[in-house]
Protein backbone atom coordinates (compact mmCIF):
# COMPACT_ATOMS: atom_id res chain seq x y z
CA UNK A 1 116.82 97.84 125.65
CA UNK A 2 116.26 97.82 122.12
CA UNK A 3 112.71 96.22 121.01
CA UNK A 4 111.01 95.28 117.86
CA UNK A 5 108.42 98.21 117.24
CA UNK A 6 106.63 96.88 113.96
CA UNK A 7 103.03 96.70 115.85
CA UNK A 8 103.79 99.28 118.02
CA UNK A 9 100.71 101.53 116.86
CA UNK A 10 98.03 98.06 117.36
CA UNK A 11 96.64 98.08 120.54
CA UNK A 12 96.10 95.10 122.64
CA UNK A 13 98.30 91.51 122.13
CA UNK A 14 98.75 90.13 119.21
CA UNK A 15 96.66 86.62 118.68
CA UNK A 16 97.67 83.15 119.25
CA UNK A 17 99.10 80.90 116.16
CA UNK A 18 96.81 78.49 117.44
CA UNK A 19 93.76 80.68 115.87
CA UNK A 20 95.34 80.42 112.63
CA UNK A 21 95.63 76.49 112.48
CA UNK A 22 92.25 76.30 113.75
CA UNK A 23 91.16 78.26 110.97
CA UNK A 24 93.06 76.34 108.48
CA UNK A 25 91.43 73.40 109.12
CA UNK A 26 88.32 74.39 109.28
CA UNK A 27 89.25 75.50 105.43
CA UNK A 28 91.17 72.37 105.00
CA UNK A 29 88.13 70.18 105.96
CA UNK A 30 85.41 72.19 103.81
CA UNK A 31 87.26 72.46 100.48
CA UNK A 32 86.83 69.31 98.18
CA UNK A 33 89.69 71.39 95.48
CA UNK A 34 93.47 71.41 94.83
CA UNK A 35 94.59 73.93 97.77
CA UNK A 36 97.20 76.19 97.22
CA UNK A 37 98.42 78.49 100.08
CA UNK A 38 101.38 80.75 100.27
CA UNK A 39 103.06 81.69 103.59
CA UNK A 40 106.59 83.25 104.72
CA UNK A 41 109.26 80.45 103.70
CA UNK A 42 110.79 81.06 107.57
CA UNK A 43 107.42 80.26 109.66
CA UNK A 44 108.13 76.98 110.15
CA UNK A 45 105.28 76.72 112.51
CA UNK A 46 103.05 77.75 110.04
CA UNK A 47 104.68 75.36 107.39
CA UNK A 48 103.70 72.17 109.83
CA UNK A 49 100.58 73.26 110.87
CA UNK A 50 100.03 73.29 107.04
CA UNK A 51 101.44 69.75 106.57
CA UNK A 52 99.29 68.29 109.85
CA UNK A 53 96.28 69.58 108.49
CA UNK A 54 96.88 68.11 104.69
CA UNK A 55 97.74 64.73 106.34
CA UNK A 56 94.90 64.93 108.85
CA UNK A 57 92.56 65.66 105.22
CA UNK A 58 94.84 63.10 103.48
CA UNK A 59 95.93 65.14 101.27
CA UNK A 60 99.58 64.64 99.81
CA UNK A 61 101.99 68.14 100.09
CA UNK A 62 103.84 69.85 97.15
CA UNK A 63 106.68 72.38 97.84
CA UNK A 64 107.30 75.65 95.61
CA UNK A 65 109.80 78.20 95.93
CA UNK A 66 113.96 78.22 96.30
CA UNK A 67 113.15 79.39 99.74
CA UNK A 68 110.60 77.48 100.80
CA UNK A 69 112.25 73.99 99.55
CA UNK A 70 115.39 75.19 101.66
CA UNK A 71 113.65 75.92 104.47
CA UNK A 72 111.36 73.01 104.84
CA UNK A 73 114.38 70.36 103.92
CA UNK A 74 116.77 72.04 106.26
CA UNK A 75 113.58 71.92 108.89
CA UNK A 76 112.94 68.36 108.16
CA UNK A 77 117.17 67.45 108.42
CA UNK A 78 117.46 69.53 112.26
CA UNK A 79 114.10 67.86 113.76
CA UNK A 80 111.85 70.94 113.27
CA UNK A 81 109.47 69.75 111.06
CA UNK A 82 108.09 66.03 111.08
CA UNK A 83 106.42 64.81 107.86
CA UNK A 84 105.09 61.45 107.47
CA UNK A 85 106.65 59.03 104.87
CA UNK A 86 104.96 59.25 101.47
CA UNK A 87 103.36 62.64 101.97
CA UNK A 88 105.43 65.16 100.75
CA UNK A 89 105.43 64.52 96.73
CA UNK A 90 107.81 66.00 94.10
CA UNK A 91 106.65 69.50 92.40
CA UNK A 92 107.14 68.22 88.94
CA UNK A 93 105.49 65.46 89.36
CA UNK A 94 101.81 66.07 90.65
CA UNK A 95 100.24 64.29 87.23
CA UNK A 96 98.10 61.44 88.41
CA UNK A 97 97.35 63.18 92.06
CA UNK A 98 93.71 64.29 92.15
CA UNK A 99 93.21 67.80 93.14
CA UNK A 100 90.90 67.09 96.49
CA UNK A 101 94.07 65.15 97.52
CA UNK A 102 97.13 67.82 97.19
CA UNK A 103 98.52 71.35 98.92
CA UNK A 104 100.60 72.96 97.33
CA UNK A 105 102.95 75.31 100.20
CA UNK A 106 104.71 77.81 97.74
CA UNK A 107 106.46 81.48 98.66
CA UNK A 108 104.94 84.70 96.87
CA UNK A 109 102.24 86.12 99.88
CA UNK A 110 103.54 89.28 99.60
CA UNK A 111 103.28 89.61 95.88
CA UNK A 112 106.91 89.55 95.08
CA UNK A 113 107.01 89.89 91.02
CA UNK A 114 109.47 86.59 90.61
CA UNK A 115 107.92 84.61 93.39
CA UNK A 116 106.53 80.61 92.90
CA UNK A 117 102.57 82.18 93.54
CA UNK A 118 103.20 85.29 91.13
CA UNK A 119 104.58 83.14 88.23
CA UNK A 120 101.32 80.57 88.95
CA UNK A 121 99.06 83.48 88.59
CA UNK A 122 100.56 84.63 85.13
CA UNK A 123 100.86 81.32 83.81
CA UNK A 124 104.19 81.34 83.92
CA UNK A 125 105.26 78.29 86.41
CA UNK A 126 106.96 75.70 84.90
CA UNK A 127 104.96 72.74 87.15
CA UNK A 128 102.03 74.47 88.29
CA UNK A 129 99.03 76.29 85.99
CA UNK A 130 96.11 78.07 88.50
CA UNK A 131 92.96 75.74 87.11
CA UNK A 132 89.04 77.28 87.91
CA UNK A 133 87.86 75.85 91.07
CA UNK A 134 91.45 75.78 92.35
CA UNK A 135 91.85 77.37 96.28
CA UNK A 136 94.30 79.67 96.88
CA UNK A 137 95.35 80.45 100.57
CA UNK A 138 97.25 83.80 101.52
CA UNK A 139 98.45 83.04 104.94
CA UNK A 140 99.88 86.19 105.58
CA UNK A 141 99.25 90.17 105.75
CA UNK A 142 101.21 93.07 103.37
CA UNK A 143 104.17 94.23 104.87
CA UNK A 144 103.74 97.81 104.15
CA UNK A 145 104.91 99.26 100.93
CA UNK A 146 103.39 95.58 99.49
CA UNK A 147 99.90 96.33 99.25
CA UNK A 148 99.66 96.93 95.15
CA UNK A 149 101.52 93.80 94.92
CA UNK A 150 99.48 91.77 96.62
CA UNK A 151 96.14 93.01 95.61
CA UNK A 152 97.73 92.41 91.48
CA UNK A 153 98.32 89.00 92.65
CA UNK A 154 95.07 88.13 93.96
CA UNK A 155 93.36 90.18 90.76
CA UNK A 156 94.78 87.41 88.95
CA UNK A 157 94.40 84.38 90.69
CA UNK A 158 90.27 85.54 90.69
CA UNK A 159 90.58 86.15 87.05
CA UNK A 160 91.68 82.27 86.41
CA UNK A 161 89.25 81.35 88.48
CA UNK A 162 90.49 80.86 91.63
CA UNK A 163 89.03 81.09 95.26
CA UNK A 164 90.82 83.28 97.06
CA UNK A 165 91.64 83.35 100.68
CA UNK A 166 93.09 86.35 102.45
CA UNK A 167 93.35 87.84 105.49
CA UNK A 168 90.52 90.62 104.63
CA UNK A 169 88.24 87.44 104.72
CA UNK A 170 89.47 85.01 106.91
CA UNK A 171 91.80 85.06 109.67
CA UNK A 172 94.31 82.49 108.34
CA UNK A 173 97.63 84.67 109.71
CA UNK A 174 98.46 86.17 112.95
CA UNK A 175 101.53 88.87 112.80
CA UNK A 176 104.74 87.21 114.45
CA UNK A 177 105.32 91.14 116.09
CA UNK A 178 104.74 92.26 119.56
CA UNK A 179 101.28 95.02 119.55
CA UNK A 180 101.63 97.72 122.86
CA UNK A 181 99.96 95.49 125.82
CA UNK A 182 102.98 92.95 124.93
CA UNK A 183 105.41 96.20 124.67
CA UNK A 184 104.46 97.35 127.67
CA UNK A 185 104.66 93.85 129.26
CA UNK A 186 108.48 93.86 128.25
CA UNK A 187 109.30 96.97 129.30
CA UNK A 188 108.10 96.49 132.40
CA UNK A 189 109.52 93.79 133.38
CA UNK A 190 113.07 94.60 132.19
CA UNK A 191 112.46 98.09 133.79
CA UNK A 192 115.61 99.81 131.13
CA UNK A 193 117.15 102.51 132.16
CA UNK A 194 117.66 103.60 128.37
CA UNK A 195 115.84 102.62 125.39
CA UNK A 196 116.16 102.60 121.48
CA UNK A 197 113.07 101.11 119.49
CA UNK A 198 114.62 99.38 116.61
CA UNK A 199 112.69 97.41 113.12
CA UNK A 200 109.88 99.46 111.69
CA UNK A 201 109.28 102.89 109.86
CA UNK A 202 109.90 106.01 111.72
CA UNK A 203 106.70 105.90 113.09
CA UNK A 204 106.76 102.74 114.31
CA UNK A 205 109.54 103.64 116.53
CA UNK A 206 108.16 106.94 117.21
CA UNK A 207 105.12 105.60 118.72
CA UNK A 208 107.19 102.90 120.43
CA UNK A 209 109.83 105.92 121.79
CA UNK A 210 105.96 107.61 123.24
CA UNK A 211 104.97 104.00 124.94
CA UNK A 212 107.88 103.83 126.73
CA UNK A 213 107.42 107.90 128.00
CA UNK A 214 104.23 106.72 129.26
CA UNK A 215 105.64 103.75 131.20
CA UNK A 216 108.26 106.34 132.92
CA UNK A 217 111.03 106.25 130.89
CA UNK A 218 112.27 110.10 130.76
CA UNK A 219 112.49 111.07 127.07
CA UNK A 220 116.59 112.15 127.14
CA UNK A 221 117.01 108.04 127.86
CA UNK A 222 115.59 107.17 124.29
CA UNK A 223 117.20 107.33 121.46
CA UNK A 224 115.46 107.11 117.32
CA UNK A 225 117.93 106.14 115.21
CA UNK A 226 118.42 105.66 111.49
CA UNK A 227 119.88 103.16 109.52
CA UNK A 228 123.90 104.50 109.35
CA UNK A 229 123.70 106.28 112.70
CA UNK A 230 125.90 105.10 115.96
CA UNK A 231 124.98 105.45 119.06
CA UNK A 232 127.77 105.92 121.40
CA UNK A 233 128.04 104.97 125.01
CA UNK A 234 131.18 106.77 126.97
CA UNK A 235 131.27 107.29 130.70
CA UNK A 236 127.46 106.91 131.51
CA UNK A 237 126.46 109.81 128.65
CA UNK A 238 125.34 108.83 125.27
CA UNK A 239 126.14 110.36 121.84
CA UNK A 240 124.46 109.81 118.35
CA UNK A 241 126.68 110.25 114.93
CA UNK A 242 124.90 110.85 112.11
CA UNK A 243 125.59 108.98 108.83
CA UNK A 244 128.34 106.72 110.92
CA UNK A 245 128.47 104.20 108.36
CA UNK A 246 127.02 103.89 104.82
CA UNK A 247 123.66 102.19 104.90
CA UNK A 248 121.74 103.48 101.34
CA UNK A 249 120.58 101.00 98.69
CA UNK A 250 122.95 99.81 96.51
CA UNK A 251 121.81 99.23 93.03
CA UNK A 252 122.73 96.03 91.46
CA UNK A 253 123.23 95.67 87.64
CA UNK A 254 124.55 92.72 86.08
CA UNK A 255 128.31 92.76 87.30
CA UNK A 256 128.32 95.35 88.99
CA UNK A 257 127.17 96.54 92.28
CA UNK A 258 126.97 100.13 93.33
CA UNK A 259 128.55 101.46 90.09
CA UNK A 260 125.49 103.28 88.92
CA UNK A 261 124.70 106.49 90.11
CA UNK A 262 122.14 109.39 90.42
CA UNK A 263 123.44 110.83 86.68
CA UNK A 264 122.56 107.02 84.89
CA UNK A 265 119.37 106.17 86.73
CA UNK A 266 118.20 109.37 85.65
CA UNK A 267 119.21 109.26 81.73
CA UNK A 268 117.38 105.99 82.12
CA UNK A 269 114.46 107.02 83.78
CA UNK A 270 114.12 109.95 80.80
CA UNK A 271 114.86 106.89 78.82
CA UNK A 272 111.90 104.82 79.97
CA UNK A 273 109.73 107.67 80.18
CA UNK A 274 110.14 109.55 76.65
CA UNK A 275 112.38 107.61 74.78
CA UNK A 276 115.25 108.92 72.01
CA UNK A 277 115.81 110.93 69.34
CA UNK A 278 119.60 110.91 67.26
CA UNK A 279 120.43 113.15 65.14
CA UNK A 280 123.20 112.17 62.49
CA UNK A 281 125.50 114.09 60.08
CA UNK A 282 128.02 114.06 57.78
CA UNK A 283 130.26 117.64 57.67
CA UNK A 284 132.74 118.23 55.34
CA UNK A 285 135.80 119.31 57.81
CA UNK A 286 137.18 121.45 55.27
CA UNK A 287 134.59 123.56 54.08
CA UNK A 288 132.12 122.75 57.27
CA UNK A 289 128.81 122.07 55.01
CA UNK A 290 126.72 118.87 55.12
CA UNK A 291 127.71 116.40 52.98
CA UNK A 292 124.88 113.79 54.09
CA UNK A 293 121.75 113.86 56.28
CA UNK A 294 120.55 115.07 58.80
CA UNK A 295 118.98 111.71 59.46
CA UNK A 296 116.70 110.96 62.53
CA UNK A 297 116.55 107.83 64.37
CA UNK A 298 114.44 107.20 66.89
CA UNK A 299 113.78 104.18 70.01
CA UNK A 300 110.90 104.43 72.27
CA UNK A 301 109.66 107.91 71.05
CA UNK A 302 107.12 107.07 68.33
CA UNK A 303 106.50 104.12 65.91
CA UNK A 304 107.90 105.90 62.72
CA UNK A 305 105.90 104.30 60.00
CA UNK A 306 102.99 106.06 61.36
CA UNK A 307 104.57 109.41 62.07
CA UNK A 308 106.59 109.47 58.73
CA UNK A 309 105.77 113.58 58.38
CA UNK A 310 106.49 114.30 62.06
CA UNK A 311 109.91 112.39 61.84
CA UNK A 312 110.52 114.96 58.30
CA UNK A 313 109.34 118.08 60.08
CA UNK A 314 112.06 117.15 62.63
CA UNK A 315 114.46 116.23 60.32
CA UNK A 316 113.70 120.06 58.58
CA UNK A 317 113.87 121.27 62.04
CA UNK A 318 117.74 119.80 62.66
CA UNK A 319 118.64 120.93 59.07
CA UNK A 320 117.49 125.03 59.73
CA UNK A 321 119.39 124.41 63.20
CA UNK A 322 122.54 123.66 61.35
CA UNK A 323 122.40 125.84 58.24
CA UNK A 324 122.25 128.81 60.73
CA UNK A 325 125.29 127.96 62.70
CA UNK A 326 127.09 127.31 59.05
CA UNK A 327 126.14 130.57 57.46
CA UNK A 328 127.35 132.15 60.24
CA UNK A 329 130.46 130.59 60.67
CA UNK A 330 129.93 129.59 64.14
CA UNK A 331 131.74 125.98 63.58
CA UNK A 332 132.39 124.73 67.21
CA UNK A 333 131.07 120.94 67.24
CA UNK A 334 129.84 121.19 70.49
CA UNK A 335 127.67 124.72 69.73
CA UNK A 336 126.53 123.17 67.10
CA UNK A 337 125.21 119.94 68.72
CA UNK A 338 123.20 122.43 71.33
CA UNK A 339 121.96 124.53 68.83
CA UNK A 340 120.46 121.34 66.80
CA UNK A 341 119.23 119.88 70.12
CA UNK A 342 117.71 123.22 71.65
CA UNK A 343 115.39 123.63 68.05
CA UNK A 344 114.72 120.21 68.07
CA UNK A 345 113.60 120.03 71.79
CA UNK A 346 111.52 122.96 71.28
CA UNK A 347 109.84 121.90 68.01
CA UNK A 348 108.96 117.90 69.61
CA UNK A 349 107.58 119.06 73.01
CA UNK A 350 105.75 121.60 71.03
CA UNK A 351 104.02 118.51 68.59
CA UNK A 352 103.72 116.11 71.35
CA UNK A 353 104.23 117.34 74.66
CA UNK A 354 107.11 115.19 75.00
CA UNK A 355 110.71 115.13 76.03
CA UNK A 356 112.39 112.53 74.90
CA UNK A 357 116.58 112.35 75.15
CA UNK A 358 117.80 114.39 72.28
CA UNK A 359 121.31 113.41 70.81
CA UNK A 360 123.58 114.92 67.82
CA UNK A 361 126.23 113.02 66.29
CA UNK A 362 128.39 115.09 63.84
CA UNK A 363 131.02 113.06 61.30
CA UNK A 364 133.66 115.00 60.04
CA UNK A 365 134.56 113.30 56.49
């Protein structure tokens, strides 16, 4: 058996969907606003329940969000949603439609930065501008890890003015996951002889892995995996290989997909943090003396026109750094870029406590 194990530290059963439309329309009924409410794109439950309460309030529906629109039209073309004629009204469009007479269904409950609700609540939705008064509906609860998100998101809606509804108020979602009474319902019924609790964290499945010890289940007959691992079944024994097949993130960047490693994400990490410093010089590649600069140019460090004297204390800095290695004849490029980096480092994290990326560029003329 392998079972979902996202609610598998909640006791008791998870509640009825019919709670949450019950709610709804109690909200529905009692709100005399524009009502916007944000929900998971693939609840198509939800999504009706939404659109039979707006029609039962006669209210017309607007739909926001790539995934949302796909859902709901694909829904609407198979049979699984049914939407009266005249009732579902175009997104760019809503001029003319008083705000005690429209929903708005959009994606963005979990907070997600590019989402249709996040771009409402910075102003930065093309069709859609949160108004005071407005009633915003988060039918939904933070996967984990999306907490911050969420909260930012409902910060803002308050701060245009917006009522916000959420589930630490009302109890407009109920989770689509199995809590332990419902666990242990499956389990015994199915009666496995070996087990492996699959979707959550690791201690999700932990806690699942110690429900099913309690029902019986002996503990060499479950099996915690992670993602990449195999577990192998071969003439009634079981074997787990670790790291079977690649399953890390793969960063994404422009074109390219997984060609950016450790080394670049943390130059540009130092990048973001500290910014950069480049140091620039003409040598002569006869005689090896400086024939122009050093020069210092900065990006992200400082704004220079207010820290003119700590840019020329640097640029002293790289100068002493490469008078010493000329005078004594130590002409390597590559000692000499260390050497003018090593001062320089020393001298800025000394000023400013910072470390920004340090780079030496030599010209041989």
């Amino acid at each position: 058996l392998l079972a979902d194990s996202t609610n598998a530290i909640r006791q008791g059963y998870t509640a009825s969907e019919r709670v949450v439309g019950q709610n709804l329309e109690t909200i529905f009924r009692r709100t005399n606003s524009r009502i916007i409410i944000a929900t998971f794109s693939s609840n198509v439950h939800r999504v009706q329940k939404i659109i039979d309460n707006a029609v039962l309030c006669k209210r017309k529906v607007a739909i926001s969000g790539r995934s949302m629109v796909n859902v709901v039209n694909l829904a609407i073309e198979l049979g699984y949603i049914s939407i009266p004629e005249n009732v579902l009204v175009d997104i760019n469009k809503l001029k003319g439609i008083p705000d005690k007479e429209l929903v708005i269904i959009t994606t963005g409950s979990q907070g997600e930065p590019m989402s249709a609700l996040s771009r409402m609540a910075t102003n930065d939705h093309k069709s859609v501008r949160i108004r005071k008064g407005d009633t915003v509906i988060l039918s939904s609860t933070p996967v984990p890890g999306n907490e911050k998100m969420v909260a930012n998101v409902v910060n803002k809606l308050y701060e245009k003015g917006a009522k916000v509804i959420y589930s630490d108020i009302a109890d407009i979602h109920v989770s689509g996951h199995a809590c332990q009474e419902e666990l242990k319902l499956i389990h015994s019924l199915i009666k496995p002889k070996y087990f492996m609790p699959v979707h959550g964290e690791y201690r999700h499945l932990k806690h699942h892995a110690l429900l099913a010890q309690e029902l019986g289940l002996p503990s060499n007959h479950i099996f915690i995996l992670e993602n990449g691992d195999a577990l192998t079944y071969n003439k009634k024994r079981f074997s787990i290989t670790k790291g079977f097949a690649p399953a890390e993130a793969v960063f994404v960047d422009g074109l390219g997909v997984g060609d950016v490693g450790s080394i670049v994400l943390r130059d540009r990490k130092m990048l973001s943090e500290a910014g950069l410093i480049v140091v620039v010089a003409a040598l002569d590649s006869t005689t090896n003396r400086v024939v122009s600069g050093p020069d210092i140019i900065t990006r992200g460090f400082v704004y220079v026109k207010e820290n003119e004297d700590l840019i020329e204390k640097a640029r002293v800095i790289a100068e002493k750094a490469l008078d010493r290695c000329i005078n004594s004849e130590k002409n390597d490029r590559s000692f000499m870029k260390n050497a003018v980096r090593d001062s320089l480092r020393g001298f800025i994290n000394h000023a400013t406590g910072r470390s920004p990326v340090i780079l030496s560029i030599f010209l041989d003329v």
